[in-house]
N, C-alpha and C. Protein backbone atom coordinates (compact mmCIF):
# COMPACT_ATOMS: atom_id res chain seq x y z
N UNK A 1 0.81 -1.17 0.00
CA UNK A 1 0.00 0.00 0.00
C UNK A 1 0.87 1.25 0.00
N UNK A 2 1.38 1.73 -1.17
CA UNK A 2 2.45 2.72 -1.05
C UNK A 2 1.71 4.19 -1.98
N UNK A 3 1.67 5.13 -1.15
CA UNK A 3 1.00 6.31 -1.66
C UNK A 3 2.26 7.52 -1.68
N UNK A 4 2.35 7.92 -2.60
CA UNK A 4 3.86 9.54 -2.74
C UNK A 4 2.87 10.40 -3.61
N UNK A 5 2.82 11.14 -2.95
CA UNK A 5 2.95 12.73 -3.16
C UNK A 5 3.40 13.53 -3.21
N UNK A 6 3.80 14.13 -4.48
CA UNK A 6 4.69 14.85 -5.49
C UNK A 6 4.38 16.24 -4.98
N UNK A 7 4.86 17.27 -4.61
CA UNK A 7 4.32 18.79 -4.57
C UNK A 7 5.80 19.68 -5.05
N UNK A 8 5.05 20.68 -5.86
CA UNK A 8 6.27 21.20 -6.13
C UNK A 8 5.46 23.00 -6.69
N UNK A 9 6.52 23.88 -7.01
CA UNK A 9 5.92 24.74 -7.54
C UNK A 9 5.93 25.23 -9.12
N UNK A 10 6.56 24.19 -9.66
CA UNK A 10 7.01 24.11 -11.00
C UNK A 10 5.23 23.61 -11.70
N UNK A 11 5.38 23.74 -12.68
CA UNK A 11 3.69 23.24 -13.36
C UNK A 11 4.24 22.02 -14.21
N UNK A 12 3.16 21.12 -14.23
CA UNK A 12 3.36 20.03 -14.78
C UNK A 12 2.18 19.29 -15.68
N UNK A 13 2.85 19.24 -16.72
CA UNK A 13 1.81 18.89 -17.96
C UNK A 13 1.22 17.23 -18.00
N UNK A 14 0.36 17.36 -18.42
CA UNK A 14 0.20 15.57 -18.36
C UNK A 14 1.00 15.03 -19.14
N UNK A 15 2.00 15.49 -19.69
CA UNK A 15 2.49 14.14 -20.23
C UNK A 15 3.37 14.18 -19.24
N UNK A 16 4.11 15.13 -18.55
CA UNK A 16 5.35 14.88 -17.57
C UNK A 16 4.21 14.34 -16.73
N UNK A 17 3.54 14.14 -16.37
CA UNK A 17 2.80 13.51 -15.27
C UNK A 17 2.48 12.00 -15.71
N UNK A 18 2.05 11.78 -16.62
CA UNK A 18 2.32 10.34 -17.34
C UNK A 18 3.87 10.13 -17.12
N UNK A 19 4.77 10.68 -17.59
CA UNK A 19 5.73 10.10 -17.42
C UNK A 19 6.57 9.71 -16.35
N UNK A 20 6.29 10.80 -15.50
CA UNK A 20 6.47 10.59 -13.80
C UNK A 20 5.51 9.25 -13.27
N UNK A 21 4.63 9.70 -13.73
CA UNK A 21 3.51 8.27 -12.94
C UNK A 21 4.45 6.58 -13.56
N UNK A 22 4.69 6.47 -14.78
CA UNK A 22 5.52 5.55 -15.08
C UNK A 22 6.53 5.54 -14.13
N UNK A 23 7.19 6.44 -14.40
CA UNK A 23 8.99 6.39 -13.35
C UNK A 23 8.52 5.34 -12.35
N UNK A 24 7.60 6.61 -11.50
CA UNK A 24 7.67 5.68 -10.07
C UNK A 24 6.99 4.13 -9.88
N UNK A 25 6.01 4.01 -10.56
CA UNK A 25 5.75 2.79 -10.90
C UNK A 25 6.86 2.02 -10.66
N UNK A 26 7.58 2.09 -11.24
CA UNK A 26 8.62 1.19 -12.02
C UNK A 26 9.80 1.04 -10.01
N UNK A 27 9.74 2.30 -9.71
CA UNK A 27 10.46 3.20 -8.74
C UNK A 27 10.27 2.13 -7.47
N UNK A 28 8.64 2.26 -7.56
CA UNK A 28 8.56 1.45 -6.20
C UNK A 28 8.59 -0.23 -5.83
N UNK A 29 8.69 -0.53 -6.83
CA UNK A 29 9.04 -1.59 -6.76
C UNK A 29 10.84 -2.49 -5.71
N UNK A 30 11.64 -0.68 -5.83
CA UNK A 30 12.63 -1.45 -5.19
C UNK A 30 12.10 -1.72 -3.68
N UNK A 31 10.96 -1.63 -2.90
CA UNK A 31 10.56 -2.31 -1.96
C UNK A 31 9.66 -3.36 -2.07
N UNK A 32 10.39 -4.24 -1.52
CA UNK A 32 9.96 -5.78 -1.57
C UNK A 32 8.74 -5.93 -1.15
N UNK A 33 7.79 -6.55 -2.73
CA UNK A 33 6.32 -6.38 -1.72
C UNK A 33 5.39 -5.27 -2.28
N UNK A 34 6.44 -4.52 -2.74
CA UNK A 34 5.36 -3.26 -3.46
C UNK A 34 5.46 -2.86 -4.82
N UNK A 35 4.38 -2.74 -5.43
CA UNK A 35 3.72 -2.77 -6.59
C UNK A 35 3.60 -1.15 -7.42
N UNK A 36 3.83 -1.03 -8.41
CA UNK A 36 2.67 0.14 -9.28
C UNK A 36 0.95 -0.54 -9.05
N UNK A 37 0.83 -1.56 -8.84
CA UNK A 37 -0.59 -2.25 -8.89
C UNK A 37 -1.25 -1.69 -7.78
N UNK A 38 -0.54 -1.59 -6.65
CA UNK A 38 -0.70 -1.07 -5.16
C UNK A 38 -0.76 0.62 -4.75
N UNK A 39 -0.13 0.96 -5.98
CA UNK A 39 0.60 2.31 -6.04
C UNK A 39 -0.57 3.72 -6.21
N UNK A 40 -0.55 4.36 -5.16
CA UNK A 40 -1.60 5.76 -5.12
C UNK A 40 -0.34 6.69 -5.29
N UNK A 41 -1.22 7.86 -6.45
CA UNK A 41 -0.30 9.03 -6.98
C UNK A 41 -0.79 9.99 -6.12
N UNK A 42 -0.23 11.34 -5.96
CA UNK A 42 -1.13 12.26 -6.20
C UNK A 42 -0.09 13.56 -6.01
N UNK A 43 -0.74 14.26 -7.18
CA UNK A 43 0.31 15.48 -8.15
C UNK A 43 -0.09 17.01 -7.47
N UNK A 44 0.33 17.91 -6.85
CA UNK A 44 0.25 19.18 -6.42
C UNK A 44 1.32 19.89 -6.88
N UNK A 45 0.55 20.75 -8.22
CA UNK A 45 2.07 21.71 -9.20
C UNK A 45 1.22 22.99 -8.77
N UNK A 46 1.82 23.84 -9.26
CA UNK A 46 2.26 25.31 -8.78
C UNK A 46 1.84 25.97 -7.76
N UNK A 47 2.80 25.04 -6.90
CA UNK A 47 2.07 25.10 -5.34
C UNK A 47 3.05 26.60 -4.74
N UNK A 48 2.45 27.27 -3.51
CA UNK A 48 3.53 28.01 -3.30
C UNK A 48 4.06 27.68 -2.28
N UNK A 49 5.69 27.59 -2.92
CA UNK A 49 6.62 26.49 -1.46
C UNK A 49 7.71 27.81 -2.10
N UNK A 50 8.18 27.75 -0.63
CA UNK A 50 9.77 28.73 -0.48
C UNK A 50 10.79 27.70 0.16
N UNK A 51 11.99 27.65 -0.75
CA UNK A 51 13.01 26.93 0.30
C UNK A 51 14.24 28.20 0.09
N UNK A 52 14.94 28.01 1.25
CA UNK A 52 16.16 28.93 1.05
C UNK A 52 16.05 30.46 0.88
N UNK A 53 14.62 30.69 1.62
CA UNK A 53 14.59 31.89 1.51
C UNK A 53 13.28 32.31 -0.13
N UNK A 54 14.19 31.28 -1.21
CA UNK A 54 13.38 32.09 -2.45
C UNK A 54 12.14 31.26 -2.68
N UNK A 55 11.13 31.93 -3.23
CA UNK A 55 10.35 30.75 -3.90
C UNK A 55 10.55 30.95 -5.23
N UNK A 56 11.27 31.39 -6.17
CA UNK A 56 11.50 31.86 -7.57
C UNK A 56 12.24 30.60 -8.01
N UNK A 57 12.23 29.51 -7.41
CA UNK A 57 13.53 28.58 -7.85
C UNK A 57 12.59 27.10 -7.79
N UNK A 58 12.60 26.25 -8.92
CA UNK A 58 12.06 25.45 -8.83
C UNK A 58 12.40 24.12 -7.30
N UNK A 59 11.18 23.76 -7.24
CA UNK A 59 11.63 22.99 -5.67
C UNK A 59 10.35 21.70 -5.41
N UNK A 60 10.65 20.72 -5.05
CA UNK A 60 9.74 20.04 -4.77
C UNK A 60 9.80 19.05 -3.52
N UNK A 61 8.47 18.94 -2.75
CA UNK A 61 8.51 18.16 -1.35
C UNK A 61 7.68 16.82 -1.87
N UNK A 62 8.43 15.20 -1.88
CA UNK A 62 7.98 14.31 -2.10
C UNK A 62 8.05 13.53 -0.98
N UNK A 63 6.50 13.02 -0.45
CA UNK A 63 6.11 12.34 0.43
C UNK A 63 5.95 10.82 0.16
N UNK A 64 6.46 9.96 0.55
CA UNK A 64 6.40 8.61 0.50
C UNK A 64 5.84 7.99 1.43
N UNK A 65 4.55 7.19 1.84
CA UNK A 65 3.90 6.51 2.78
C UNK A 65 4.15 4.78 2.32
N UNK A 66 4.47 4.42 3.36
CA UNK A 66 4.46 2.81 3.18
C UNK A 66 3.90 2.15 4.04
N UNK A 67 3.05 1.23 4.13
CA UNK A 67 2.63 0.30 5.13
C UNK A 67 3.66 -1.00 5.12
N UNK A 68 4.37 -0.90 6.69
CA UNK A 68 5.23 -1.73 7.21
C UNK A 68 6.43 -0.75 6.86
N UNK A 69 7.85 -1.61 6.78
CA UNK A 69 8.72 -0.78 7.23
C UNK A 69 9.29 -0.95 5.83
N UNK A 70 10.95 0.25 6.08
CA UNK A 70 11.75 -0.17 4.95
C UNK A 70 13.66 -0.06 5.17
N UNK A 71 14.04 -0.89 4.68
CA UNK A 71 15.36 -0.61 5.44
C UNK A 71 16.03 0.96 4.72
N UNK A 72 17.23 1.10 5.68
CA UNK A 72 17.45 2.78 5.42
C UNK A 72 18.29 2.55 3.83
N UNK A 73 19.12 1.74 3.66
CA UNK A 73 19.35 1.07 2.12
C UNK A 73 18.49 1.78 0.70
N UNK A 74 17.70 0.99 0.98
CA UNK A 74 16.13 1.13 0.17
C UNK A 74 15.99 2.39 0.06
N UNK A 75 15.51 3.51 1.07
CA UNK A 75 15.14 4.82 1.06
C UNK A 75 16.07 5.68 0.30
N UNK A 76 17.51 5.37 0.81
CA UNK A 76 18.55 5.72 -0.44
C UNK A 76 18.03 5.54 -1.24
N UNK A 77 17.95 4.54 -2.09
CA UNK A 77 17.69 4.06 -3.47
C UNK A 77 16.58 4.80 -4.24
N UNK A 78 15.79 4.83 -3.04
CA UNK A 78 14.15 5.37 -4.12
C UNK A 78 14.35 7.19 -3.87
N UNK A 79 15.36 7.47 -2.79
CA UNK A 79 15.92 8.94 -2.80
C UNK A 79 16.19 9.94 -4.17
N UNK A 80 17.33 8.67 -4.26
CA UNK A 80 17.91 8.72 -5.24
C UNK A 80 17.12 8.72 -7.04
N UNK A 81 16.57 7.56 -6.89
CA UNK A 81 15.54 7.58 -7.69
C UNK A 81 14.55 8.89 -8.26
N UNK A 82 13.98 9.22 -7.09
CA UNK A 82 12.59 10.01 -7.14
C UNK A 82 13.52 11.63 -7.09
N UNK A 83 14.74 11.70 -6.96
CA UNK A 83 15.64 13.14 -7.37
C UNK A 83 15.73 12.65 -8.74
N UNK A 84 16.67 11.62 -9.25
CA UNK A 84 16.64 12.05 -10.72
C UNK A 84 15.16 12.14 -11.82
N UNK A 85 14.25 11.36 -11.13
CA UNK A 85 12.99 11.63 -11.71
C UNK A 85 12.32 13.19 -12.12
N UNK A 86 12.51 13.82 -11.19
CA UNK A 86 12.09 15.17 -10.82
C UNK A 86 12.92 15.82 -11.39
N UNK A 87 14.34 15.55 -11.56
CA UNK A 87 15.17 16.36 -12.60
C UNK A 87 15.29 15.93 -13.83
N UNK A 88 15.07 15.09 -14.24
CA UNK A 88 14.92 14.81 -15.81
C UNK A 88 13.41 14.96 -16.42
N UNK A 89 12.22 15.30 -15.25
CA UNK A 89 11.07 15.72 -15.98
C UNK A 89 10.33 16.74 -16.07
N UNK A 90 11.30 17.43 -14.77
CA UNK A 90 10.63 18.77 -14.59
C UNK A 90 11.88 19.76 -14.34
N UNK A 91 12.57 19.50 -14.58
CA UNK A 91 13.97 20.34 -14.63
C UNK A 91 14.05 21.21 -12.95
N UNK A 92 13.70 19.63 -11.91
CA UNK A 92 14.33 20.46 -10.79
C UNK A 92 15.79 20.19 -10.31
N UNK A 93 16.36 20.80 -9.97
CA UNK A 93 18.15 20.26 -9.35
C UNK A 93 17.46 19.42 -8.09
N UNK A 94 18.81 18.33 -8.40
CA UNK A 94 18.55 17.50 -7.21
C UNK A 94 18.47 18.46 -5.41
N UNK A 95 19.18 19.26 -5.75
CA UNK A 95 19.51 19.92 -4.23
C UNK A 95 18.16 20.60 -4.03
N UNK A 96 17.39 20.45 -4.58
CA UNK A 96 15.63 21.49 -4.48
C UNK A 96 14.74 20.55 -4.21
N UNK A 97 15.34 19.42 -3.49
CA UNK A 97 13.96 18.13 -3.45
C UNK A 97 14.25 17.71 -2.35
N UNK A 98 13.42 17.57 -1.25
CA UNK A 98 13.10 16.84 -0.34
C UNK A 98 11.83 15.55 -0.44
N UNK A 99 12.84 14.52 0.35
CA UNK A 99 12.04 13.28 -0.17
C UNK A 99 11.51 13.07 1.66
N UNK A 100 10.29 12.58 2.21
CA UNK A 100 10.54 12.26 3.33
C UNK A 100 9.44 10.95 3.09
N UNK A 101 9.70 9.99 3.98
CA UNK A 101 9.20 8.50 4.18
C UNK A 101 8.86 8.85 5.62
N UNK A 102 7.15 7.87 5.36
CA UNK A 102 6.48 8.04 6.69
C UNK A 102 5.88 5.98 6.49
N UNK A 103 6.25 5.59 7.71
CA UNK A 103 5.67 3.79 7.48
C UNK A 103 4.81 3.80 8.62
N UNK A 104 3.46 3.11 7.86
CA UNK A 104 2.82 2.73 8.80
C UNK A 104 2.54 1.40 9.45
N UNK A 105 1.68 0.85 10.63
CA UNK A 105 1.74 -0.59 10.65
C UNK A 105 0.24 -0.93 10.09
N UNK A 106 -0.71 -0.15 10.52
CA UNK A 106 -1.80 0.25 10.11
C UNK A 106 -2.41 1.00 8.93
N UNK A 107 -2.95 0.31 7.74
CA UNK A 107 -3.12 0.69 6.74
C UNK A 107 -4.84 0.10 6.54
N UNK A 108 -5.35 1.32 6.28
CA UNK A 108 -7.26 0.20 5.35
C UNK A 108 -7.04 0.37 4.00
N UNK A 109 -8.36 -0.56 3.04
CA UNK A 109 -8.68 -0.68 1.98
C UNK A 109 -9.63 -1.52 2.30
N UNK A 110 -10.83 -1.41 1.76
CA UNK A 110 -11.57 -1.94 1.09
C UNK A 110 -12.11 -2.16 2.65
N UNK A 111 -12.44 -0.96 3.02
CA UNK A 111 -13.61 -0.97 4.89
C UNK A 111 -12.67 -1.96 6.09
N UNK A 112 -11.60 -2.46 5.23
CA UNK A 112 -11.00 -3.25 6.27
C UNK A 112 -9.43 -2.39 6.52
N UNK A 113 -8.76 -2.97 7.31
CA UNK A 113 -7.32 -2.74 7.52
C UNK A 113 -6.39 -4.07 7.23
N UNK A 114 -5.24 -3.39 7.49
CA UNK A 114 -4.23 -4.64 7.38
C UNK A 114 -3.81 -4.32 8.57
């Protein structure tokens, strides 16, 4: 059950949003167990975020939720990942992205929980 939320203040067209939605697809999979099949998007562009003082500078805050845990390994990886994503589709520098991971043990779907 893995949900990321993309926010940034840059605007984003559907096809970079198709193409992002692919990336991570593909992205989340380096946790064992998790799927694009499983996978909730959700896109917030020309949001107003200031880092460093400016907001004139492209920047984006990506939220990662996972039900259960993930080793700190992994989080590298999809870090890493979900920066060059964001810079090869929306022309942000890696240094303008914050990624943060939140795991839960408790997750619902479908009126029930896990």
């Amino acid at each position: 059950m893995p949900f990321i939320h993309t926010q940034t203040n840059a605007r984003i067209s559907a096809g970079q949003e198709a193409a992002i939605k692919e990336k991570l697809g593909k992205a989340i999979a380096l946790f064992p167990g998790k799927s694009e099949y499983w996978l909730m998007l959700r896109f917030t562009d020309n949001a107003r975020m200031w880092f460093r003082g400016y907001q004139n500078v492209p920047i984006a805050m990506v939220e990662v939720e996972l039900f259960g845990q993930a080793e700190a390994g992994l989080c590298e990886q999809m870090t890493e990942t979900v920066c060059d994503i964001l810079h090869d589709e929306l022309n942000i520098p890696t240094e303008h992205i914050y990624v943060n991971y939140t795991f839960s043990d408790t997750w619902g779907w479908n009126r029930k929980n896990f």
